[in-house]
Protein backbone atom coordinates (compact mmCIF):
# COMPACT_ATOMS: atom_id res chain seq x y z
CA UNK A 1 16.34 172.78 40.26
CA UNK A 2 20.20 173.49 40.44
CA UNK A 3 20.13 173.33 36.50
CA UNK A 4 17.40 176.00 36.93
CA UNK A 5 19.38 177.95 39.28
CA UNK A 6 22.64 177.95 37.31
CA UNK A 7 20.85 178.94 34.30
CA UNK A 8 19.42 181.89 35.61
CA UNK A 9 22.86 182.83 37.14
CA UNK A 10 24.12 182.73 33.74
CA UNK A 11 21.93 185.26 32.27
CA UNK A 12 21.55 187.31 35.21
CA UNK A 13 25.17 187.59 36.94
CA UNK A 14 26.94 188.91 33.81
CA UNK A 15 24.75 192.20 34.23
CA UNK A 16 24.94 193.06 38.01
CA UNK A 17 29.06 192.12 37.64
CA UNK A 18 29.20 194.84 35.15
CA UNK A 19 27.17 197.16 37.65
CA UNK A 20 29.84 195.80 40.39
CA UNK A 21 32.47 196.35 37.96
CA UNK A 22 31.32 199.83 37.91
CA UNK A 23 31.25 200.39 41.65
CA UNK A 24 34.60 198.99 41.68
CA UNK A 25 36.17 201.10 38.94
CA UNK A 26 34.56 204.19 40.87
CA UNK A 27 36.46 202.90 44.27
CA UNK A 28 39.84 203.00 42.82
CA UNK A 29 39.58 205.87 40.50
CA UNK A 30 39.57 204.41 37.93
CA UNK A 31 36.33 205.94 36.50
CA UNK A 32 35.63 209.18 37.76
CA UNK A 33 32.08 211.57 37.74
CA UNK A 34 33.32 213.30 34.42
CA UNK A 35 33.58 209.50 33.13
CA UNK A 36 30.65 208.63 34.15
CA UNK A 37 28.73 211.65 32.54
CA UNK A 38 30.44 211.82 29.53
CA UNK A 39 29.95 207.77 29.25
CA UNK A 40 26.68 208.13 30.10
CA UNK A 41 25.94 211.09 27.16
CA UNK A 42 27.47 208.70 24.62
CA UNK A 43 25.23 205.68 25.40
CA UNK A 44 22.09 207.48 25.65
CA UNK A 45 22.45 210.00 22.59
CA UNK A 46 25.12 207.64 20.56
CA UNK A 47 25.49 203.93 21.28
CA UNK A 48 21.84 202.77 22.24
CA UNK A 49 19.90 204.98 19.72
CA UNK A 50 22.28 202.57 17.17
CA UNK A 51 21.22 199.63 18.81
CA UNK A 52 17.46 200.66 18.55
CA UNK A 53 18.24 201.79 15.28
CA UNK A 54 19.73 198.67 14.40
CA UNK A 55 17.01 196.21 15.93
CA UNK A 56 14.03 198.25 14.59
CA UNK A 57 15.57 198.37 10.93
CA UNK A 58 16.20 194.85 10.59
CA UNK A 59 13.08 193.37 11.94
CA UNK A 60 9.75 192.36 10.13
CA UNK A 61 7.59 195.28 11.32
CA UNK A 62 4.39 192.87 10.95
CA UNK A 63 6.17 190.46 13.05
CA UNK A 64 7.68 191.94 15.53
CA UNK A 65 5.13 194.98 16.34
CA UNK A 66 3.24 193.23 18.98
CA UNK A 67 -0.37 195.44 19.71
CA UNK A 68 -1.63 193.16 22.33
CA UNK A 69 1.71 193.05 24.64
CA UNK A 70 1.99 197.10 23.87
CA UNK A 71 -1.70 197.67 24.74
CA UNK A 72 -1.24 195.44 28.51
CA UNK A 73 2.16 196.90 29.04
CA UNK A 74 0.65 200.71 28.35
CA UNK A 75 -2.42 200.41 30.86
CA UNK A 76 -0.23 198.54 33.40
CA UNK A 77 2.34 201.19 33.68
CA UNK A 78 -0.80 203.63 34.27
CA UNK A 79 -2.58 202.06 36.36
CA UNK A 80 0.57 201.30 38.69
CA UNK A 81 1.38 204.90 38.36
CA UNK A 82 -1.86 206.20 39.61
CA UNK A 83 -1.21 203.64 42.94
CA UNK A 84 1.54 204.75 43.29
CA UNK A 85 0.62 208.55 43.80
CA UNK A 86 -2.12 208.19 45.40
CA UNK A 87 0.01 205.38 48.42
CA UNK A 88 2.34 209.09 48.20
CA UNK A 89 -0.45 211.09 49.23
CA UNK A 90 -1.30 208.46 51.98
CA UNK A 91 2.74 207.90 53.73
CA UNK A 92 4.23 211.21 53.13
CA UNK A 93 2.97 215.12 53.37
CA UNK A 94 6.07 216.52 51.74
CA UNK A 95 5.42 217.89 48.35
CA UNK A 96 8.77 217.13 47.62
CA UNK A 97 8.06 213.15 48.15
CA UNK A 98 5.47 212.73 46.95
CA UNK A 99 6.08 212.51 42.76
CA UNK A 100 9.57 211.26 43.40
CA UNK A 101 7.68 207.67 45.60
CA UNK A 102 5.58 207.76 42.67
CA UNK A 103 7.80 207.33 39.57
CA UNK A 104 10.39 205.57 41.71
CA UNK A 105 7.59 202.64 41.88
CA UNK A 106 6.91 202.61 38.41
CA UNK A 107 9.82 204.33 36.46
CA UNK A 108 11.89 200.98 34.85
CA UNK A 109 15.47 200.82 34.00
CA UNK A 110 14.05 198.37 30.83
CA UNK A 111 16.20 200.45 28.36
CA UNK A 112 19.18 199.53 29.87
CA UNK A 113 18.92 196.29 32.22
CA UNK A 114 16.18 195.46 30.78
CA UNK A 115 17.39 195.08 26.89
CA UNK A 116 20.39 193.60 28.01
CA UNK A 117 18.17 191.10 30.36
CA UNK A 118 15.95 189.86 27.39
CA UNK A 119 19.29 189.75 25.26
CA UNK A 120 20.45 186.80 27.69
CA UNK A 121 16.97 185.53 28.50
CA UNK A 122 15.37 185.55 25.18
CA UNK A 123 18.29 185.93 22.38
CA UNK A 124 18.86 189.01 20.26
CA UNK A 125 16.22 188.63 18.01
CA UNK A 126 14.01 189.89 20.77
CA UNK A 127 15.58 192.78 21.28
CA UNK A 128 13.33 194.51 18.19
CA UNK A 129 10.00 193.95 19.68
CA UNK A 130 11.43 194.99 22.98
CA UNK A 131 12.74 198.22 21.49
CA UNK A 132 9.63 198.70 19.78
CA UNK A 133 7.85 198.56 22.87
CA UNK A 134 9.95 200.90 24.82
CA UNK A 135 9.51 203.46 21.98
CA UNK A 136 5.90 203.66 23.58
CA UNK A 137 6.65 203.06 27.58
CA UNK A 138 9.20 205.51 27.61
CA UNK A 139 7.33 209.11 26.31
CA UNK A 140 4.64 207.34 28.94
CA UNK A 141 7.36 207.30 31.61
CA UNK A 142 8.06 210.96 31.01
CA UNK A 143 4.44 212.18 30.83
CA UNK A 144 3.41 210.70 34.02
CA UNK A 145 7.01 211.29 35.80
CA UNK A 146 6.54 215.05 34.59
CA UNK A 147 2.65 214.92 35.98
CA UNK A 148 3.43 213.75 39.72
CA UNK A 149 6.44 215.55 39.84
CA UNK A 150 4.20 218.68 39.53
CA UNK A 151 1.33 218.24 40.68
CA UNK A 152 2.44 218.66 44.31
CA UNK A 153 3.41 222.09 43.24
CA UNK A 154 0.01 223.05 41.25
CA UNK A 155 0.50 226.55 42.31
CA UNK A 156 3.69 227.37 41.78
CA UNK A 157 3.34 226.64 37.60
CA UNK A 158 5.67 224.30 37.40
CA UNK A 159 4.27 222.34 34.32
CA UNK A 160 5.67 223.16 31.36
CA UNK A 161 3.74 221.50 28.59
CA UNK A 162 5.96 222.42 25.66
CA UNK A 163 9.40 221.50 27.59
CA UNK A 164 7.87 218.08 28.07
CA UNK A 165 6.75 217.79 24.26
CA UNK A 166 10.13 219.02 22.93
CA UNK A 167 12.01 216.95 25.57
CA UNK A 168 10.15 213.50 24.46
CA UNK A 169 9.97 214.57 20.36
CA UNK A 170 13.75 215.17 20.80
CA UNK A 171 14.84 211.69 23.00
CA UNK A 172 17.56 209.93 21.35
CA UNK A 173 15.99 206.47 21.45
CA UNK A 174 12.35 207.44 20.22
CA UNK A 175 14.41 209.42 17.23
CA UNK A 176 16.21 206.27 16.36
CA UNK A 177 13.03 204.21 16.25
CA UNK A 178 10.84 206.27 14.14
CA UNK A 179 14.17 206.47 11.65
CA UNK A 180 14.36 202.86 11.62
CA UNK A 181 10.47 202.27 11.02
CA UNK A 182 10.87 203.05 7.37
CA UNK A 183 13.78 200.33 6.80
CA UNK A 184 11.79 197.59 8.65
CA UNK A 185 8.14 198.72 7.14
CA UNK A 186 9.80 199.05 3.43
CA UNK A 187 12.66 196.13 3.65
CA UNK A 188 15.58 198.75 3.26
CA UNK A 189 18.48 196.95 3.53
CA UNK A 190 21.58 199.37 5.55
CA UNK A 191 24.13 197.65 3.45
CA UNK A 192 27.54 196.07 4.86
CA UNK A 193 29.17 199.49 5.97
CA UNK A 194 26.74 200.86 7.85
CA UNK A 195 25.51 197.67 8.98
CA UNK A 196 29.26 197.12 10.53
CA UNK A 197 28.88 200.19 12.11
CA UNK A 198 25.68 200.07 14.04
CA UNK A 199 26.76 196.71 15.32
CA UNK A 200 30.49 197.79 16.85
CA UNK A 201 28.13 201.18 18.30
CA UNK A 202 25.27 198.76 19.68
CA UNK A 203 27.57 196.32 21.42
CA UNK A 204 29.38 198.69 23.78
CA UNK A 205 25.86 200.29 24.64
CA UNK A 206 24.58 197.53 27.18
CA UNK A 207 28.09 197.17 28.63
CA UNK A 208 29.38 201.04 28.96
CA UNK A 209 26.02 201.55 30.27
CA UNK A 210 25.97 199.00 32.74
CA UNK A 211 29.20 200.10 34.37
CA UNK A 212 27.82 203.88 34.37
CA UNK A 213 24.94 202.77 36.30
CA UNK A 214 27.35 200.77 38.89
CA UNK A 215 29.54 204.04 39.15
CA UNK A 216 26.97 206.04 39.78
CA UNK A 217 24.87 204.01 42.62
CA UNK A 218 26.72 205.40 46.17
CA UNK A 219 25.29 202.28 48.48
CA UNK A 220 26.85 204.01 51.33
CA UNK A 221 23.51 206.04 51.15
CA UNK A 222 21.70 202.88 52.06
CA UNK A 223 22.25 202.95 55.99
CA UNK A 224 20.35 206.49 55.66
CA UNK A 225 17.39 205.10 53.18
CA UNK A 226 14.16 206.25 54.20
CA UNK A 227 11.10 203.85 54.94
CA UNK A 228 9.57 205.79 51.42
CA UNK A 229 12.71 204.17 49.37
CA UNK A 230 11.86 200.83 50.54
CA UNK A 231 8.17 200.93 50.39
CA UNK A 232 8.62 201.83 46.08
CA UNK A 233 11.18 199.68 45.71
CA UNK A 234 9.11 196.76 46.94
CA UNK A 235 6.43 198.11 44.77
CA UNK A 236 9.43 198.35 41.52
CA UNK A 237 10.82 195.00 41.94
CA UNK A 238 8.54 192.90 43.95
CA UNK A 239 4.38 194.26 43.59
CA UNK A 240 4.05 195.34 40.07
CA UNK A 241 6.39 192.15 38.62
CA UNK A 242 4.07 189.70 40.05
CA UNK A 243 0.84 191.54 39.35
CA UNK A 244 2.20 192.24 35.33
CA UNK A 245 3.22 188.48 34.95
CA UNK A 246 -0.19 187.47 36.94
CA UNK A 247 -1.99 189.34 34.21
CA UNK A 248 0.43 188.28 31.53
CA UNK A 249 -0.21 184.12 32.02
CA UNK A 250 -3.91 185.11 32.43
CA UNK A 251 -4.16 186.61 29.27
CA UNK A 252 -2.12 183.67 27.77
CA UNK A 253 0.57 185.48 26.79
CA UNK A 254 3.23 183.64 24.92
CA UNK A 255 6.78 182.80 26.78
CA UNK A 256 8.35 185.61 24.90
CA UNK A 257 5.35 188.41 25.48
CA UNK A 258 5.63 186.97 29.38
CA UNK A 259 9.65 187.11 29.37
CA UNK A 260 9.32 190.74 28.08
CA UNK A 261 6.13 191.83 30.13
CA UNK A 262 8.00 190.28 33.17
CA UNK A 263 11.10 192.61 32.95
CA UNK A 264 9.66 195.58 31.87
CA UNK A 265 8.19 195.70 35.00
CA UNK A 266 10.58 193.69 37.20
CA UNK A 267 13.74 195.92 36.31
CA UNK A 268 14.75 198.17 38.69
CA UNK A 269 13.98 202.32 39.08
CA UNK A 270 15.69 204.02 36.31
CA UNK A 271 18.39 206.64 36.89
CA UNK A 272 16.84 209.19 34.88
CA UNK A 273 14.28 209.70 37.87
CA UNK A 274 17.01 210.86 39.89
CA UNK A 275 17.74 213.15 37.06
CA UNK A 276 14.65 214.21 36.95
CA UNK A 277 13.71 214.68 40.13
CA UNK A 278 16.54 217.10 40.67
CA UNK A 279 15.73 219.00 37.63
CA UNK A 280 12.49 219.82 38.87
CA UNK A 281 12.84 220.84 42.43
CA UNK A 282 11.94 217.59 44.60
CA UNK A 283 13.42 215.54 46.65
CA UNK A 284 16.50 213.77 44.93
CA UNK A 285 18.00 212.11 47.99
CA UNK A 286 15.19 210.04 48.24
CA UNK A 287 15.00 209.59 44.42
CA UNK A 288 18.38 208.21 44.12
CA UNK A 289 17.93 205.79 47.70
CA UNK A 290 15.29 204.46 45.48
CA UNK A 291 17.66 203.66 42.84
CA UNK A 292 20.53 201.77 44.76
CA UNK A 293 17.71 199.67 47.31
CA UNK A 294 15.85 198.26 43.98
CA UNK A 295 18.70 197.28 42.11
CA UNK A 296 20.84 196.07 44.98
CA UNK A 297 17.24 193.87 45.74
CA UNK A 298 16.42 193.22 42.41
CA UNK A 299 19.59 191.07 41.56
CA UNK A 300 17.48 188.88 43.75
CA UNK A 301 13.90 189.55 42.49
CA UNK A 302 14.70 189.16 39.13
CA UNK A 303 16.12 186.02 39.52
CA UNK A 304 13.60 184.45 41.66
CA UNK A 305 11.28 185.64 39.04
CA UNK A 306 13.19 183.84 36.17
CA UNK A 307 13.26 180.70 38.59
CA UNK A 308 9.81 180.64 38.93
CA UNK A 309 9.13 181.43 35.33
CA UNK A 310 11.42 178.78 33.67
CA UNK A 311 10.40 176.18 36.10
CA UNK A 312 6.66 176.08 35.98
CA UNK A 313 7.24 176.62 31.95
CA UNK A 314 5.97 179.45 31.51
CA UNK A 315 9.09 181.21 29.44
């Protein structure tokens, strides 16, 4: 069991010390809020479109496009969604609270902690079925973030169908992996130049990232976290991993479908909720409590998960 734990410390630790490295870094000025933004611009639009790019181009399409792991993963996220807003209705009457619960329980960081999670769990040569898989979870994320957020404010015509479309049709990372489908479908090589490039772009992604998400968490806000933030971050990190990996082993998923199944949904809430949920009028304190409780928990979560996981075989 101590082999067990000290494995898991070695994939999980190097990620939340470059989230505490962040924090850090933000303490001492070192990295200030124009950093962070600016760093944060780069990886989302630059650095982990290459890496996506990258993973997507050089895989086997056939081999790594995995139907069956994309199919669970797709109905999970919506059927956790539609619990989640409907427990909103139930604990809170603010309109404002409501969408933001919702998406906090079900919104993952899996294109940041979890790629770089799977990386150290599973080996590199995951990281193109992974990709390939968030290129479908995350337009999903939007739609249904975009749905809750406003449907609290059904009156006020807040939805803006063709702001969503152009918003998901124009992300970054989906752009980079329908680019890279025609490489991995056709066997286009990049060549060594390119090649070179997308590698020294996609290895500072995980990393820069990381310590923008550490900069950007404020745990002082945690004395003043609402009952609501803890409530979806239980569901984030604690509910919806064990029910997905429940489902997972019963529908004898391989280790590597369970591995990636298992952090999709056991990562903690993304940061673009917050973003979100300022952009659209609702309650954004709450939204970013959400963010620091479930990944200051799921440091724990995650690796009690992997514990259990590695121990009873199943990854």
């Amino acid at each position: 069991m101590i082999e067990l734990i000290l494995f898991t410390l070695n994939i999980v630790s190097p990620i939340f010390l470059l989230i505490v490295l962040g924090i850090i870094l933000k303490k001492t000025g070192l990295v200030t809020e124009a950093f962070v933004s600016q760093s944060s611009n780069f990886v989302f639009k630059i650095s982990l479109p290459a890496l996506i790019f990258l993973k997507i181009g050089t895989i086997t399409i056939n081999k790594a496009f995995d139907g069956k792991l994309i199919l669970v993963s797709v109905l999970l996220v919506t059927v956790f969604s539609i619990y989640s807003w409907i427990l909103a209705n139930f604990l809170t009457p603010e309109p404002t609270e409501k969408g933001v619960f919702a998406q906090g329980s079900f919104r993952s960081n899996f294109a940041i902690i979890g790629l770089a999670l799977i990386s150290n769990l599973l080996g590199e040569e995951q990281l193109g079925k992974a990709s390939l898989l968030l290129a479908f979870i995350m337009p999903l994320y939007n739609i249904l973030a975009v749905i809750f957020l406003t449907l609290p404010f059904n009156n006020e015509g807040k939805f803006n169908f063709v702001k969503l479309t152009t918003d998901i049709i124009g992300n970054p990372l989906i752009i980079a992996a329908l680019l890279a489908l025609p490489f991995s479908i056709f066997h286009i090589g990049f060549g060594q130049v390119l090649t070179t490039t997308l590698t020294y772009l996609a290895k500072i992604a995980l990393p820069l990232a990381l310590i923008g998400i550490g900069a950007s968490l404020n745990f002082g806000k945690l004395k003043e976290a609402s009952k609501l933030s803890f409530i979806a971050s239980f569901n984030k990190i604690l509910l919806f991993p064990v029910i997905a990996t429940a489902t997972g082993i019963l529908l004898h998923f391989d280790s590597v479908q369970l591995g990636i199944l298992f952090i999709l949904f056991a990562s903690p809430t993304a940061i673009a909720s917050f973003i979100m949920a300022d952009a659209m009028g609702s309650n954004s304190k709450l939204a970013g409590d959400i963010i620091v409780v479930s990944t200051l928990f799921s440091i724990l979560t995650l690796s009690g998960g992997i514990i259990m996981l590695k121990y009873f075989s199943f990854i």
